[in-house]
C-alpha atoms as a PDB file:
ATOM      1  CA  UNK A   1      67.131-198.571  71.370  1.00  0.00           C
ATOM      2  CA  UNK A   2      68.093-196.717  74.049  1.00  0.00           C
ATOM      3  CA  UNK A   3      67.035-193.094  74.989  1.00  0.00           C
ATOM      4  CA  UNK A   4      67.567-190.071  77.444  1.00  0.00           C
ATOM      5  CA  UNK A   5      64.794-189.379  79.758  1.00  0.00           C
ATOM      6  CA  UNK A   6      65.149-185.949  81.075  1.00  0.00           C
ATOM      7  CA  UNK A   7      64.635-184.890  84.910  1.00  0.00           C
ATOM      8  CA  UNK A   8      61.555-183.228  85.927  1.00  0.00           C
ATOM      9  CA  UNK A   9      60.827-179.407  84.600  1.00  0.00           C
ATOM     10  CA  UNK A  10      63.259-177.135  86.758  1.00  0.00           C
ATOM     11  CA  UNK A  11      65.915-179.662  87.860  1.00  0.00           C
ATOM     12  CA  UNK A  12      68.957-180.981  86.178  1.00  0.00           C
ATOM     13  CA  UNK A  13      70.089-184.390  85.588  1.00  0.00           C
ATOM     14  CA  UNK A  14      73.564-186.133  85.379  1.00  0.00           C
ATOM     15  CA  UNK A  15      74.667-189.080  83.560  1.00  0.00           C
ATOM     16  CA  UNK A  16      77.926-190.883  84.338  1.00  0.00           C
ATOM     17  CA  UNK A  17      79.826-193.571  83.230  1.00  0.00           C
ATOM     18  CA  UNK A  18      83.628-195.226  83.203  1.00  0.00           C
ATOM     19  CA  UNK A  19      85.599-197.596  81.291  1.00  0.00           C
ATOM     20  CA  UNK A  20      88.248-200.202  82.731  1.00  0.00           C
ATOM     21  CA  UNK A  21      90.776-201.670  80.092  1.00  0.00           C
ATOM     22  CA  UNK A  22      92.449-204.883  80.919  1.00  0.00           C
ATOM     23  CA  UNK A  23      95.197-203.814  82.745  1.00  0.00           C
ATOM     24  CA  UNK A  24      92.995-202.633  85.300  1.00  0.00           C
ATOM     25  CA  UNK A  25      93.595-198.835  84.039  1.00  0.00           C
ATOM     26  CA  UNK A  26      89.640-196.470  84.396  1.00  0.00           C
ATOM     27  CA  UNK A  27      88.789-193.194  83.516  1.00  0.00           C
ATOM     28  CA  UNK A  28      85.502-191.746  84.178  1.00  0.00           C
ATOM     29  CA  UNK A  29      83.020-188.812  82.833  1.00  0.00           C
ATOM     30  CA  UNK A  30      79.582-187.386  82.714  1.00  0.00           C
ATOM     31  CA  UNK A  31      77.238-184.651  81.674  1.00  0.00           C
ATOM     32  CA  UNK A  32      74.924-182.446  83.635  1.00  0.00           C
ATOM     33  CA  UNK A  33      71.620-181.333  81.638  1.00  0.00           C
ATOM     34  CA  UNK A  34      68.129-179.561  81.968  1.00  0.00           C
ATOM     35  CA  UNK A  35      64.908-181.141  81.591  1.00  0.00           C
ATOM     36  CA  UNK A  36      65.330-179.875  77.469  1.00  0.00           C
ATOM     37  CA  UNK A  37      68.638-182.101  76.799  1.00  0.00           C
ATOM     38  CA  UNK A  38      70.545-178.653  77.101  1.00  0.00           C
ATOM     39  CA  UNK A  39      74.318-178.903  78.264  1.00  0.00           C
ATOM     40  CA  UNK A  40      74.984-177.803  81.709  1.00  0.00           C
ATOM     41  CA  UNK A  41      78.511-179.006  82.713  1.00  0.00           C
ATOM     42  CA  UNK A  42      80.557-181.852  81.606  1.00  0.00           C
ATOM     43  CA  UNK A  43      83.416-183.950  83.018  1.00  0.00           C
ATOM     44  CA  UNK A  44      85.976-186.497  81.835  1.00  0.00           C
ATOM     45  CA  UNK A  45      89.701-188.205  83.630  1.00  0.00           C
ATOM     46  CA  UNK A  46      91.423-190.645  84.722  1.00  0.00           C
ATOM     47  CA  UNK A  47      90.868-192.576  87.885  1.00  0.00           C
ATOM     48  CA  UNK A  48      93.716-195.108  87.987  1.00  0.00           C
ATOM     49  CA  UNK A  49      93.963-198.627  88.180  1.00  0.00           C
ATOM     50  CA  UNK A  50      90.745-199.891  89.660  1.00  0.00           C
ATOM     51  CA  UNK A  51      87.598-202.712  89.491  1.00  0.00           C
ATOM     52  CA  UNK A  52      85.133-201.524  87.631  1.00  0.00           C
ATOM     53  CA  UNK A  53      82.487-201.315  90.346  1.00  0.00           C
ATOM     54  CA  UNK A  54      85.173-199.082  91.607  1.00  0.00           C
ATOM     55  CA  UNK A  55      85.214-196.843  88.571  1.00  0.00           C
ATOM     56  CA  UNK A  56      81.322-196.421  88.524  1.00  0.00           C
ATOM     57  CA  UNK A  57      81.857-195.132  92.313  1.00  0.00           C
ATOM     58  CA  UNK A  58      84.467-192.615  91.352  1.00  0.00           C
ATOM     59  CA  UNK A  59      82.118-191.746  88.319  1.00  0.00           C
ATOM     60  CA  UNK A  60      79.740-190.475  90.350  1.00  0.00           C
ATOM     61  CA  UNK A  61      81.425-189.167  93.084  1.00  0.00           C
ATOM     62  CA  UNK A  62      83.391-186.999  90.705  1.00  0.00           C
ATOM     63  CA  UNK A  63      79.805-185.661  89.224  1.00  0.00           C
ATOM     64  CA  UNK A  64      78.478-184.998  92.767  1.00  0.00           C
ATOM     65  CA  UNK A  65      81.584-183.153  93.559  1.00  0.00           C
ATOM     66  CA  UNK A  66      81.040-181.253  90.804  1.00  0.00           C
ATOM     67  CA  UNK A  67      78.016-180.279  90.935  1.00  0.00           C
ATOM     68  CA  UNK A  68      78.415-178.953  94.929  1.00  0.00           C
ATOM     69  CA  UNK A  69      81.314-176.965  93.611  1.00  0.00           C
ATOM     70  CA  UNK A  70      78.059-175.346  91.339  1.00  0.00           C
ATOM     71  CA  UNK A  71      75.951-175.118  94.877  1.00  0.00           C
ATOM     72  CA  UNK A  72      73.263-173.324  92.859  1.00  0.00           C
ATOM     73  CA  UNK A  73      72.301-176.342  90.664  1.00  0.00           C
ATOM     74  CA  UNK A  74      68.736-178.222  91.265  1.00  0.00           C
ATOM     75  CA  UNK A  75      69.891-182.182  90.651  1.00  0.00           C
END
């Protein structure tokens, strides 16, 4: 079974990931948590038409970006 392992005590941690349907079509999201499981920040949308190494790039990307537009947050 698979489980969440949080980040070290006073840093965050975010989890991404994407799908890719057959015609090629991706979206992406993620969540941004403490070192308790608590809910920081989420994201979710649609990338486009796209591999899916692709997609996993734009997955994180899009959680990086988010989390400099929160410049306060310890990741």
């Amino acid at each position: 079974m698979l489980r969440w392992n949080p980040p070290p005590l006073g840093t965050l941690k975010l989890n991404c990931d994407k799908a890719v349907m057959n015609n090629k079509l991706a979206s992406c999201g993620g969540i941004l948590r403490d070192s308790y499981g608590s809910f920081i920040l989420a994201f979710a949308g649609l990338i486009g038409r796209c591999s899916v190494a692709q997609a996993e790039l734009w997955a994180i990307y899009h959680g990086l970006r988010l989390i400099k537009a929160n410049s306060s947050l310890l990741v």
